[in-house]
C-alpha atoms as a PDB file:
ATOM      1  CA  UNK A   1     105.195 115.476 105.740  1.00  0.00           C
ATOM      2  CA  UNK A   2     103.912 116.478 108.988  1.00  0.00           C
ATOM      3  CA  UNK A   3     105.444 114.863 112.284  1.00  0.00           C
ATOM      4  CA  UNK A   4     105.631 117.129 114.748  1.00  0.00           C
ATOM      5  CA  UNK A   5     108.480 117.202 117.449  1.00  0.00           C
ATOM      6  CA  UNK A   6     107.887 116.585 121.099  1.00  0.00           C
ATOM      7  CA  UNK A   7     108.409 120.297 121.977  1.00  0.00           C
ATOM      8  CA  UNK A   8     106.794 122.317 119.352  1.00  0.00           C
ATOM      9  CA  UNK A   9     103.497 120.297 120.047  1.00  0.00           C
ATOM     10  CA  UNK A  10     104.076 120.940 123.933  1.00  0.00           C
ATOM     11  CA  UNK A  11     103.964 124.762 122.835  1.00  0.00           C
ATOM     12  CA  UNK A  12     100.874 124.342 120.763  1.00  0.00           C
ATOM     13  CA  UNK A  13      99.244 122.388 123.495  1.00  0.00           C
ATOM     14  CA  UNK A  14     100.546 125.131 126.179  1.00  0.00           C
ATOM     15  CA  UNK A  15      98.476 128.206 123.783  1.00  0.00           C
ATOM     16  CA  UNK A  16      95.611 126.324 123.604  1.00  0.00           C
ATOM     17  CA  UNK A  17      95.494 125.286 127.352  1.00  0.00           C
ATOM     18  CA  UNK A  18      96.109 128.964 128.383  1.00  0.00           C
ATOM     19  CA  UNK A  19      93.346 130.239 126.107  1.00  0.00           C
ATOM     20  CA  UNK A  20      90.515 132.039 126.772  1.00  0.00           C
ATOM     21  CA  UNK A  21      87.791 132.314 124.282  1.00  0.00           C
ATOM     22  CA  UNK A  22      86.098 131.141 121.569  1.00  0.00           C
ATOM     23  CA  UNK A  23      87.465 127.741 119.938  1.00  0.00           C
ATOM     24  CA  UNK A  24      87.055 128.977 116.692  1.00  0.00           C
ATOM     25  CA  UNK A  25      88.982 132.143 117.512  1.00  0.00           C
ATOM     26  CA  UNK A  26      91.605 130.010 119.188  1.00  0.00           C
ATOM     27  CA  UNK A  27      92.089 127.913 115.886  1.00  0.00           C
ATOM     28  CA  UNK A  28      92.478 131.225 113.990  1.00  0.00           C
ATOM     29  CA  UNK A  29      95.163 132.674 116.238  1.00  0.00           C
ATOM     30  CA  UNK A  30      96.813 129.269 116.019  1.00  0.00           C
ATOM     31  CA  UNK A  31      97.436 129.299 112.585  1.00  0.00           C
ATOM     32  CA  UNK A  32      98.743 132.742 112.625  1.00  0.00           C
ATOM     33  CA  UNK A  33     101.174 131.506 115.505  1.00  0.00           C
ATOM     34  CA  UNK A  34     102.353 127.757 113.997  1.00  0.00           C
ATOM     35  CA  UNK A  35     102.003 129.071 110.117  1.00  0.00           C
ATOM     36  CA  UNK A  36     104.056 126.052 109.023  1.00  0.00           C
ATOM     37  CA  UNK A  37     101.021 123.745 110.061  1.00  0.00           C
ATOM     38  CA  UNK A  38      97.561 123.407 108.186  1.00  0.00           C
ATOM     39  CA  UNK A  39      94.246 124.610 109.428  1.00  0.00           C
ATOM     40  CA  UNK A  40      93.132 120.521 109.605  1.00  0.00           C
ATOM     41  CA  UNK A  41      96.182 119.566 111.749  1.00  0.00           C
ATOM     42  CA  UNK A  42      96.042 122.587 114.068  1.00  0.00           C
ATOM     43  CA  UNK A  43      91.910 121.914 114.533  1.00  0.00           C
ATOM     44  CA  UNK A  44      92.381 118.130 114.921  1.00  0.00           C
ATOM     45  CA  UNK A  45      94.574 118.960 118.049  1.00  0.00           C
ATOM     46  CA  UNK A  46      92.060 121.622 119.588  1.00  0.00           C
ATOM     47  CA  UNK A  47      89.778 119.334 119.545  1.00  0.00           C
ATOM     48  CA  UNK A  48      91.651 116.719 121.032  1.00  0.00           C
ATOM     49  CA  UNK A  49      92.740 119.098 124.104  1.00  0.00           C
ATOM     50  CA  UNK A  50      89.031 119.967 124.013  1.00  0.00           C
ATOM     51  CA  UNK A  51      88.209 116.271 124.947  1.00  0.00           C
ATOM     52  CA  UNK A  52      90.681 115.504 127.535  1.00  0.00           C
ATOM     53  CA  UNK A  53      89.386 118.972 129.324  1.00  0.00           C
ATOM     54  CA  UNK A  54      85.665 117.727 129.187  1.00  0.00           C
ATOM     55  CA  UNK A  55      86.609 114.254 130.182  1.00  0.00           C
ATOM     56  CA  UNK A  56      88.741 116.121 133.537  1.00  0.00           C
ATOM     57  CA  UNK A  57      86.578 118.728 134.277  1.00  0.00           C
ATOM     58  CA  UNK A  58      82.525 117.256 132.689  1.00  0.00           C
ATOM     59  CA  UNK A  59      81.965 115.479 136.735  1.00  0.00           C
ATOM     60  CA  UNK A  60      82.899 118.706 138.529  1.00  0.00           C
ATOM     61  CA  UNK A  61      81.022 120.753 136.216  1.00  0.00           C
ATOM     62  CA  UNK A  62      78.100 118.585 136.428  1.00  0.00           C
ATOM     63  CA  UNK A  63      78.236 118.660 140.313  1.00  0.00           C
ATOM     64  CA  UNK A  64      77.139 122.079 140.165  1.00  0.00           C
ATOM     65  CA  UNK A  65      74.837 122.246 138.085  1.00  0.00           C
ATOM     66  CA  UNK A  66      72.249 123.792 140.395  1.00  0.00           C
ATOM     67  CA  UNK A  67      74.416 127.263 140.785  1.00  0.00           C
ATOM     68  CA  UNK A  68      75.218 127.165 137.082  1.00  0.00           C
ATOM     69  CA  UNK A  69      71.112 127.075 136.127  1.00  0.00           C
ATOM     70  CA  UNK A  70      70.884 129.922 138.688  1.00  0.00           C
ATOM     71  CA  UNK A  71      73.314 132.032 136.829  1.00  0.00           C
ATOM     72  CA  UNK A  72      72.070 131.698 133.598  1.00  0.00           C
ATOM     73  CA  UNK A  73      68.343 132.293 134.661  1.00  0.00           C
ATOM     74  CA  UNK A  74      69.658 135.591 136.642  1.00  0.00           C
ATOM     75  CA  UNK A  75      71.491 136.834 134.102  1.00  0.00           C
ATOM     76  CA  UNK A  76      69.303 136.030 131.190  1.00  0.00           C
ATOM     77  CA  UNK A  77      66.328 137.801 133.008  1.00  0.00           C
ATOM     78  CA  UNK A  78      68.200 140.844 133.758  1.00  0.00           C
ATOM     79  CA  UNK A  79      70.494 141.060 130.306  1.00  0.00           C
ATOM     80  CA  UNK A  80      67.924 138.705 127.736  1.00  0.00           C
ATOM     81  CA  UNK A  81      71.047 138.331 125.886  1.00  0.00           C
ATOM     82  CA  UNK A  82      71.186 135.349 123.405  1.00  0.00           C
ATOM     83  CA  UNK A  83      74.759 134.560 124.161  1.00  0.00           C
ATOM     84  CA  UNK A  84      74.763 133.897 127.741  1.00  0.00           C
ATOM     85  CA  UNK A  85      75.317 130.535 127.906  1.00  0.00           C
ATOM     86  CA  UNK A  86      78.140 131.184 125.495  1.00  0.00           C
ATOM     87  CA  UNK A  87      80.171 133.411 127.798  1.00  0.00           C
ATOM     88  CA  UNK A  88      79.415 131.165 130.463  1.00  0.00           C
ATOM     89  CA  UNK A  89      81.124 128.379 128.863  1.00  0.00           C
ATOM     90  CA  UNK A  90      83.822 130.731 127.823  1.00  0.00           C
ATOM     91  CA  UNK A  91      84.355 131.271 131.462  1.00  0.00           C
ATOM     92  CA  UNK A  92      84.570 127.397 132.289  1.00  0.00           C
ATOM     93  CA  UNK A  93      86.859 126.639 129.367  1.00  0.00           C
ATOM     94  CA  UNK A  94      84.347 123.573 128.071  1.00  0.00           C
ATOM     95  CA  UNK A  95      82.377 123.680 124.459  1.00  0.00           C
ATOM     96  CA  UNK A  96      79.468 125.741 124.573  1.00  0.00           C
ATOM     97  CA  UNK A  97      77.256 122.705 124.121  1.00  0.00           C
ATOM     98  CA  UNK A  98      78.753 120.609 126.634  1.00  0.00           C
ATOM     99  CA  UNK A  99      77.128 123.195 129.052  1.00  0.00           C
ATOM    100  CA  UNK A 100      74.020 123.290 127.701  1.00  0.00           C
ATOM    101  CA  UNK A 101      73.681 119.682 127.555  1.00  0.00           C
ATOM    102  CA  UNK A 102      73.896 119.883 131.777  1.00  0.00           C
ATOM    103  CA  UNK A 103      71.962 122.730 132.095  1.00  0.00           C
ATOM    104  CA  UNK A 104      68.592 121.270 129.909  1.00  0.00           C
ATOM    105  CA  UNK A 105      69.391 118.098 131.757  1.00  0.00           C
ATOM    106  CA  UNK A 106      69.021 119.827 135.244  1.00  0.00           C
ATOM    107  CA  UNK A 107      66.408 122.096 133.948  1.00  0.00           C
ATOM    108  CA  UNK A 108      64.349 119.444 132.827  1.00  0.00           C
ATOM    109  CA  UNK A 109      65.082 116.541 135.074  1.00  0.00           C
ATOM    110  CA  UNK A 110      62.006 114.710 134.624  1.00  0.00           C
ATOM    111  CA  UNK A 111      62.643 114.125 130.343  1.00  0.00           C
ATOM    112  CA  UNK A 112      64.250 111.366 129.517  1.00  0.00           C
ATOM    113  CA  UNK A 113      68.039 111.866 128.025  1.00  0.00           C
ATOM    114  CA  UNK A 114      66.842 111.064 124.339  1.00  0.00           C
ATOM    115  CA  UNK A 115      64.770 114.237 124.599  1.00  0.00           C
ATOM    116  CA  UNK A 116      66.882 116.364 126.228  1.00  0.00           C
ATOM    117  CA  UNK A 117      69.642 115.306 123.262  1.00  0.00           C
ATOM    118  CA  UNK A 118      66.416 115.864 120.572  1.00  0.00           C
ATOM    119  CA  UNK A 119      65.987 119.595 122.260  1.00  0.00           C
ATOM    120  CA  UNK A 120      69.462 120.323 121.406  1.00  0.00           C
ATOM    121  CA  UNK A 121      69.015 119.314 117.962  1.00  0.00           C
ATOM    122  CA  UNK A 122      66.074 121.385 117.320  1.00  0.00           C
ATOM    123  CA  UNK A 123      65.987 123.752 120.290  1.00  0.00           C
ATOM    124  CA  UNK A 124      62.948 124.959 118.951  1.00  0.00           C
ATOM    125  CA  UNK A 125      61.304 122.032 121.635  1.00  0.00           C
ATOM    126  CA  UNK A 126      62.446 124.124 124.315  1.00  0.00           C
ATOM    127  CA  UNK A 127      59.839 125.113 126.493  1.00  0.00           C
ATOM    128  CA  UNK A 128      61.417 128.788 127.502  1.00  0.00           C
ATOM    129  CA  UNK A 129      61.994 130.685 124.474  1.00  0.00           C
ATOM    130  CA  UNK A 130      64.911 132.462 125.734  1.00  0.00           C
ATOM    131  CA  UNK A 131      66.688 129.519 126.843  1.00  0.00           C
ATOM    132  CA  UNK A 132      66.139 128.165 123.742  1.00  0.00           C
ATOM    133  CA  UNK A 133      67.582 130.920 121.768  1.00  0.00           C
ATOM    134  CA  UNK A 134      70.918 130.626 124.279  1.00  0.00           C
ATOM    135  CA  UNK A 135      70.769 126.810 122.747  1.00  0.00           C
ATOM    136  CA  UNK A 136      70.285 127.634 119.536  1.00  0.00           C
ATOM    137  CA  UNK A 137      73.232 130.091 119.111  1.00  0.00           C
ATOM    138  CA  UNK A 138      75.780 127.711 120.810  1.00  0.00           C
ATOM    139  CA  UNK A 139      74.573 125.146 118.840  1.00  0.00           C
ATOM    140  CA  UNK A 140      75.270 127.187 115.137  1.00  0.00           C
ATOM    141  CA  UNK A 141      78.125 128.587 116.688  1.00  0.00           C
ATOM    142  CA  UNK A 142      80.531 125.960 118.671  1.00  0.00           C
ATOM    143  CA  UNK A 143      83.121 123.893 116.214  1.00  0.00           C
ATOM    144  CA  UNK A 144      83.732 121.491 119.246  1.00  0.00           C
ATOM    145  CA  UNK A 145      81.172 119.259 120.014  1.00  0.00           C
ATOM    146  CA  UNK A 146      77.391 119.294 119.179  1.00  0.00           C
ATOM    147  CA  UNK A 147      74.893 117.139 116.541  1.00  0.00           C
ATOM    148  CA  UNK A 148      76.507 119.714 113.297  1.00  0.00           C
ATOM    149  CA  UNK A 149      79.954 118.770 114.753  1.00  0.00           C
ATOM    150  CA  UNK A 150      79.350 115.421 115.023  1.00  0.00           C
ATOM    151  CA  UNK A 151      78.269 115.343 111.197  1.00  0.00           C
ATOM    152  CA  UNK A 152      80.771 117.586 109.938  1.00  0.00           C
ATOM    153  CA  UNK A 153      83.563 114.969 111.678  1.00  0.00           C
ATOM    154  CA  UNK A 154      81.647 111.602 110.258  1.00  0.00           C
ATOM    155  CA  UNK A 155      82.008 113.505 106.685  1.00  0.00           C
ATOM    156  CA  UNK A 156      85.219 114.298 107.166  1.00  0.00           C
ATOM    157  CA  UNK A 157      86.176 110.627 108.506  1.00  0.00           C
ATOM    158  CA  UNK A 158      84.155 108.952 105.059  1.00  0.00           C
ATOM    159  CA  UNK A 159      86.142 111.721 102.865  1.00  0.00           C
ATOM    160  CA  UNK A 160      89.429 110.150 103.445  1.00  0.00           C
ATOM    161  CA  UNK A 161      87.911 106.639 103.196  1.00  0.00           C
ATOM    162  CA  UNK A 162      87.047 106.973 100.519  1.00  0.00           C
ATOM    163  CA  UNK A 163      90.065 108.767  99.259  1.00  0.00           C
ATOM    164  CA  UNK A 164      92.356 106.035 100.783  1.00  0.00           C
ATOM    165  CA  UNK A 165      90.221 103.523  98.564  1.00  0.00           C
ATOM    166  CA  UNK A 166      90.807 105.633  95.440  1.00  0.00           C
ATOM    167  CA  UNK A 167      94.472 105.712  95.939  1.00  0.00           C
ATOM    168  CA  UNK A 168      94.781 101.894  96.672  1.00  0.00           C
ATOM    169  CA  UNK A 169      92.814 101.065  93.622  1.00  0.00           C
ATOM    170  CA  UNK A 170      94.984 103.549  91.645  1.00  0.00           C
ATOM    171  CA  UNK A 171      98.329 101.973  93.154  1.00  0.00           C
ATOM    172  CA  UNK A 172      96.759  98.567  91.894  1.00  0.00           C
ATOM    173  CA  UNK A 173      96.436  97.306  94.994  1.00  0.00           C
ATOM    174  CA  UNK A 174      93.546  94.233  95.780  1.00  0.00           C
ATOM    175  CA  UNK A 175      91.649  94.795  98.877  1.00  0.00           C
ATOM    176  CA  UNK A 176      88.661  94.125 100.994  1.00  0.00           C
ATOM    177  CA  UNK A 177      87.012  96.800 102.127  1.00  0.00           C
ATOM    178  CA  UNK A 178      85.144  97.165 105.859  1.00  0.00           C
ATOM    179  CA  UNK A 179      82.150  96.267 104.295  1.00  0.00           C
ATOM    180  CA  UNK A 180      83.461  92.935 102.661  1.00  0.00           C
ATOM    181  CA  UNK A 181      84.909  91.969 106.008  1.00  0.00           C
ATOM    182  CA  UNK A 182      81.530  92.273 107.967  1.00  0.00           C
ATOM    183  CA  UNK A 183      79.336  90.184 105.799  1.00  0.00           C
ATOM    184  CA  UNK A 184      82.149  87.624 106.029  1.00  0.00           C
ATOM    185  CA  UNK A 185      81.826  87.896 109.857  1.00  0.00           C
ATOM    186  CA  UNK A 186      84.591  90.069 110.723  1.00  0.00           C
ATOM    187  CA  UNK A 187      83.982  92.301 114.084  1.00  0.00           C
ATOM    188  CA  UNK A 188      86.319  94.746 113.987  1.00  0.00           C
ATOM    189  CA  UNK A 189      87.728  95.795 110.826  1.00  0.00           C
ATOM    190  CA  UNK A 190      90.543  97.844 108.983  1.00  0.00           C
ATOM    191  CA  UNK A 191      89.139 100.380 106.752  1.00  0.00           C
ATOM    192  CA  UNK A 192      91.618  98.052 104.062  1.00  0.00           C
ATOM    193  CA  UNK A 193      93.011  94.346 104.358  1.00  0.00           C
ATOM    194  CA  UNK A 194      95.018  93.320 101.576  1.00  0.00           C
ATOM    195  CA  UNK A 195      93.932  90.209  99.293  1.00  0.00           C
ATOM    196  CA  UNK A 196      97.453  90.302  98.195  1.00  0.00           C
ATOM    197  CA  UNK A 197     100.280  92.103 100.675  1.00  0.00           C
ATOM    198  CA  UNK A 198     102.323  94.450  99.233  1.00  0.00           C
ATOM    199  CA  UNK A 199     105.774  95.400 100.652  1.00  0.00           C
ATOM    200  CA  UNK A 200     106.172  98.835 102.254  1.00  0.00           C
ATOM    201  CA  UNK A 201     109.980  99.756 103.117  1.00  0.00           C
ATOM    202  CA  UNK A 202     111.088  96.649 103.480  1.00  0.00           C
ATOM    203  CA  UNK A 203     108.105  95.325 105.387  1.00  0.00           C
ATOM    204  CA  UNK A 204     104.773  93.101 104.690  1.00  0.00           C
ATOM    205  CA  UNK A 205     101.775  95.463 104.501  1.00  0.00           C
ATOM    206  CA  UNK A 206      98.778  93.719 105.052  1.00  0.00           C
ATOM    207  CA  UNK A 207      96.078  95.983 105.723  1.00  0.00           C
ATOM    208  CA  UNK A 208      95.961 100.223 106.378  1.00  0.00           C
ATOM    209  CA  UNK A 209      93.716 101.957 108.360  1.00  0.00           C
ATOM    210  CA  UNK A 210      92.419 105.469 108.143  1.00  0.00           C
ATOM    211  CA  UNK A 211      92.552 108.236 110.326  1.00  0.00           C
ATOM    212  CA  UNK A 212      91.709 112.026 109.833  1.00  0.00           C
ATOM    213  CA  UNK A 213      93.005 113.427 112.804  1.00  0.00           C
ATOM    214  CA  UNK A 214      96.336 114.180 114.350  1.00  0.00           C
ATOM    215  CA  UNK A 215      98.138 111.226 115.940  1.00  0.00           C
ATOM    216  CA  UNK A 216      98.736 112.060 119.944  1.00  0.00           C
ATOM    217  CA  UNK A 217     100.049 109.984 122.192  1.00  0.00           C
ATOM    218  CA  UNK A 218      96.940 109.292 123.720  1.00  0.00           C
ATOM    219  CA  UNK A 219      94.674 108.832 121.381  1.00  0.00           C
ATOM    220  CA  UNK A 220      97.372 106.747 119.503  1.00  0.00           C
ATOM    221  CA  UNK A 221      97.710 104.601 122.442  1.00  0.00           C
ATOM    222  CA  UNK A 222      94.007 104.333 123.259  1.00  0.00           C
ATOM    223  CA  UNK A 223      93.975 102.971 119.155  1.00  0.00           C
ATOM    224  CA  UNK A 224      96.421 100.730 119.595  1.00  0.00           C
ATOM    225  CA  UNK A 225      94.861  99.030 122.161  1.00  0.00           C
ATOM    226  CA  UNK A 226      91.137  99.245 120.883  1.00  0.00           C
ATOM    227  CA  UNK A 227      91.748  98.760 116.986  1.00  0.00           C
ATOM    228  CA  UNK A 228      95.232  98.064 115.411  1.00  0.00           C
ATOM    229  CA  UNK A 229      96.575  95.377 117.893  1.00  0.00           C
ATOM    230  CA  UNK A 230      94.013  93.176 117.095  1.00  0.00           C
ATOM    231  CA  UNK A 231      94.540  93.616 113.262  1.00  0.00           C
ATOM    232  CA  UNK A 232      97.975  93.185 114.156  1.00  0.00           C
ATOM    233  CA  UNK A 233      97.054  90.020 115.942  1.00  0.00           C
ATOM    234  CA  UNK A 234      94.620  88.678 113.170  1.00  0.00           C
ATOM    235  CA  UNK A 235      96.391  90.077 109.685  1.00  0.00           C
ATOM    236  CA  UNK A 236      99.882  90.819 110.600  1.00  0.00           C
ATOM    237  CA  UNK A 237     101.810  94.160 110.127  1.00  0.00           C
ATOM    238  CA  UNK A 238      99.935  97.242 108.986  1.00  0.00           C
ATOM    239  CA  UNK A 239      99.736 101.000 108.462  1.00  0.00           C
ATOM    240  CA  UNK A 240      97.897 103.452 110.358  1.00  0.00           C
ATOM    241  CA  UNK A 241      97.430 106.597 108.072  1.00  0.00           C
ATOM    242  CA  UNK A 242      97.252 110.126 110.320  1.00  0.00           C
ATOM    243  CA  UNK A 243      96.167 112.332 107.176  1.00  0.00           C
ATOM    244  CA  UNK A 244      96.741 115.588 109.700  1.00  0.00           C
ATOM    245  CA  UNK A 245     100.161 114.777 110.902  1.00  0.00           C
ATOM    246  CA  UNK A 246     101.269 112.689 114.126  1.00  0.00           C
ATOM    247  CA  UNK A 247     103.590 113.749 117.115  1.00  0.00           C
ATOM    248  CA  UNK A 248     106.987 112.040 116.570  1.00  0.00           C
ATOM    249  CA  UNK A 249     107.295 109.752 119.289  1.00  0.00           C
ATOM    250  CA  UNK A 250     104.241 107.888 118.135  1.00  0.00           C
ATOM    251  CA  UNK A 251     106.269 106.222 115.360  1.00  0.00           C
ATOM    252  CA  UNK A 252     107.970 104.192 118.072  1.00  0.00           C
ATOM    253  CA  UNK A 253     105.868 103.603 121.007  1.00  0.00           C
ATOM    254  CA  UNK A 254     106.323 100.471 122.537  1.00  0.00           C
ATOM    255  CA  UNK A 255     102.494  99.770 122.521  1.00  0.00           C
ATOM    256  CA  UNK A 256     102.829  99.287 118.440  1.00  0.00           C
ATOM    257  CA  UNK A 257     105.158  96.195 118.773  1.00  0.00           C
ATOM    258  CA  UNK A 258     106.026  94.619 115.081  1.00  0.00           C
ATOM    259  CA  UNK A 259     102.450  94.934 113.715  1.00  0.00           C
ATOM    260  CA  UNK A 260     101.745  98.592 113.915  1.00  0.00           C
ATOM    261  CA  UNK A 261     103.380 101.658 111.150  1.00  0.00           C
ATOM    262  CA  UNK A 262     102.779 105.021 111.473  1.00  0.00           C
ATOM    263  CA  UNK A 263     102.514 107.076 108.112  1.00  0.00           C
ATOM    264  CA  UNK A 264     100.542 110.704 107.413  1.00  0.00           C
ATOM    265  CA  UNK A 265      99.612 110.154 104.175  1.00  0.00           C
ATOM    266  CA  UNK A 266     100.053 107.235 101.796  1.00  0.00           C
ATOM    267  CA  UNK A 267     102.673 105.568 100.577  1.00  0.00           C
ATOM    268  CA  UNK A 268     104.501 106.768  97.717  1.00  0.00           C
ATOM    269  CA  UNK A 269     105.179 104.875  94.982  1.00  0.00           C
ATOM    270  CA  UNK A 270     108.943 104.254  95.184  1.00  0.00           C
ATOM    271  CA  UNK A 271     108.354 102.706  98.742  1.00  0.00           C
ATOM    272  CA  UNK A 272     106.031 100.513  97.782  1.00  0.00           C
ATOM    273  CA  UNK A 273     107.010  96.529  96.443  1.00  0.00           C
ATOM    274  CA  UNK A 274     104.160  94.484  94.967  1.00  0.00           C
ATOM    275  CA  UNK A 275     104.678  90.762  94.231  1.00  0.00           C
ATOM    276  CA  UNK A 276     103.663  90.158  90.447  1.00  0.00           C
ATOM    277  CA  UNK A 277     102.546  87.675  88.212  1.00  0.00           C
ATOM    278  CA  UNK A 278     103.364  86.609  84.820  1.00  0.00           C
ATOM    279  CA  UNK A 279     100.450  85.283  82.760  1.00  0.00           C
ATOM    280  CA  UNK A 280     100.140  81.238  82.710  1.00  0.00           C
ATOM    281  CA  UNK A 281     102.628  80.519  80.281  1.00  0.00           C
ATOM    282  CA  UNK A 282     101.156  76.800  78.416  1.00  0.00           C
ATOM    283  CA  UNK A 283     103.821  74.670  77.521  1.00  0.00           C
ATOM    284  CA  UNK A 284     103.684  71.598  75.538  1.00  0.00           C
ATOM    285  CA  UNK A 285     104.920  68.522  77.165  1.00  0.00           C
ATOM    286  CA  UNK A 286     107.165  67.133  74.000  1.00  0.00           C
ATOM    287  CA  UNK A 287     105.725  62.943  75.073  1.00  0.00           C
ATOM    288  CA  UNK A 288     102.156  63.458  76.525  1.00  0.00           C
ATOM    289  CA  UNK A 289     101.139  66.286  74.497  1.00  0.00           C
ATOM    290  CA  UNK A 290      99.554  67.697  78.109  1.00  0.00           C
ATOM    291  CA  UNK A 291      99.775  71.499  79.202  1.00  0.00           C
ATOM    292  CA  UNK A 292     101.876  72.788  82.120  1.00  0.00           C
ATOM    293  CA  UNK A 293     100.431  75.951  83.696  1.00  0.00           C
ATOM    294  CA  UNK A 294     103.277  77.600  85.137  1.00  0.00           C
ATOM    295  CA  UNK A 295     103.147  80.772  87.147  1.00  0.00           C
ATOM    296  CA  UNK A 296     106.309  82.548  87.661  1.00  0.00           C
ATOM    297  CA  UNK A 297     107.043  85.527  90.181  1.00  0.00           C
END
């Protein structure tokens, strides 16, 4: 089980703040600090600092964006080193890519933003070969943001799915799936909504959604108020899964009212309840000869 307490994630949160470096080195040094938490749960909360830092710091950053194209071209002409954009970013405390998304965006003001994003897919469309060699290694090198992040997170995301649906099925549950609920007309969807709700310690289940990440307040919050309330407010009660662990105060938030339960993994089989059904017993009616079908729970 991994819920975290209020303070140790404070301390986590407190390293990564006051790092300077590499993300990926940060992650390493993280698990050598917090040993007691896995790779997945310790990553899922970089990145998560990673995003609020972007989201503070992206407009100020962008602001001077003139200066910051005049450092790299200075530097790069005097060094031709393929990292420079990488130290620069080190420097600013922002993924690598973030910066080189504002850079090729100043750089080449007159493309529209679909090919600026298409150059840092394949910065081989880079006009200046250097520049495009800066690209290229923060783009094979940065675990934070970027089109092979992106990917690696949307696998990640269907992995669980998938294993969520796996372990339903094997539980015995009946479900609809996302895709069931669309083509009935459904907007926004759990990744499960029970056909038949099961009980889950002492409560009616009726759908579980899946998330692999750590549960923060924030993001939590930001969920509650985008997804799960209105599953709440459709379906009824539900879980939220956190596969990589979820800070302890979650669990109670005011925001998840009666409709919202927060789990990391799923439920285990001894706190699970599932309403059952005998097979139609027939009976003979002793005058009319007729058949009673009688289900019993």
């Amino acid at each position: 089980m991994v819920v975290i307490s209020v303070k140790r994630f404070t301390e986590i949160q407190n390293f990564i703040r006051n790092y300077h470096g590499l993300f990926v080195n940060c992650n390493m040094e993280l698990e050598a600090k917090f040993p007691e938490y896995s790779s997945d749960t310790l990553g899922s909360i970089t990145a998560k600092e990673v995003v609020q830092r972007v989201k503070s710091n992206h407009s100020k950053i962008s602001a001077k964006a003139a200066s910051l194209v005049k450092e790299y071209q200075a530097t790069a002409r005097q060094t031709l080193a393929h990292d420079v954009l990488q130290k620069m970013a080190i420097e600013l405390q922002i993924p690598s890519i973030v910066l080189c998304r504002i850079l090729l965006a100043k750089i080449y003001s007159d493309m529209a933003k679909s090919e600026v994003n298409e150059m840092l897919r394949m910065p081989d469309l880079i006009p200046d070969s250097l520049l495009a060699v800066n690209v290229s290694y923060c783009l094979y090198s940065e675990t934070m943001d970027g089109p092979i992040t992106d990917l690696v997170r949307r696998f990640i995301g269907e992995e669980y799915e998938v294993r969520l649906k796996k372990m339903a099925r094997d539980a015995g549950m009946v479900f609809y799936d996302e895709g069931d609920l669309r083509r009935t007309g459904y907007d926004k969807t759990p990744d499960l909504k029970m056909a038949v709700p099961f009980m889950y310690r002492g409560q009616v289940i009726n759908w579980i959604e899946s998330k692999a990440s750590f549960g923060d307040m924030d993001s939590h919050k930001r969920y509650v108020k985008d997804q799960l309330s209105s599953y709440g407010n459709r379906f009824g009660p539900g879980i939220v899964i956190y596969w990589f662990g979820y800070l302890e105060s979650i669990a109670d938030c005011p925001e998840n009212g009666n409709y919202v339960i927060v789990t990391d993994g799923f439920p285990a089989k001894d706190e699970m309840e599932f309403l059952t059904f005998n097979l139609p017993a027939f009976v003979e009616d002793d005058d009319t000869g007729s058949e009673d079908n009688r289900i019993t729970k």
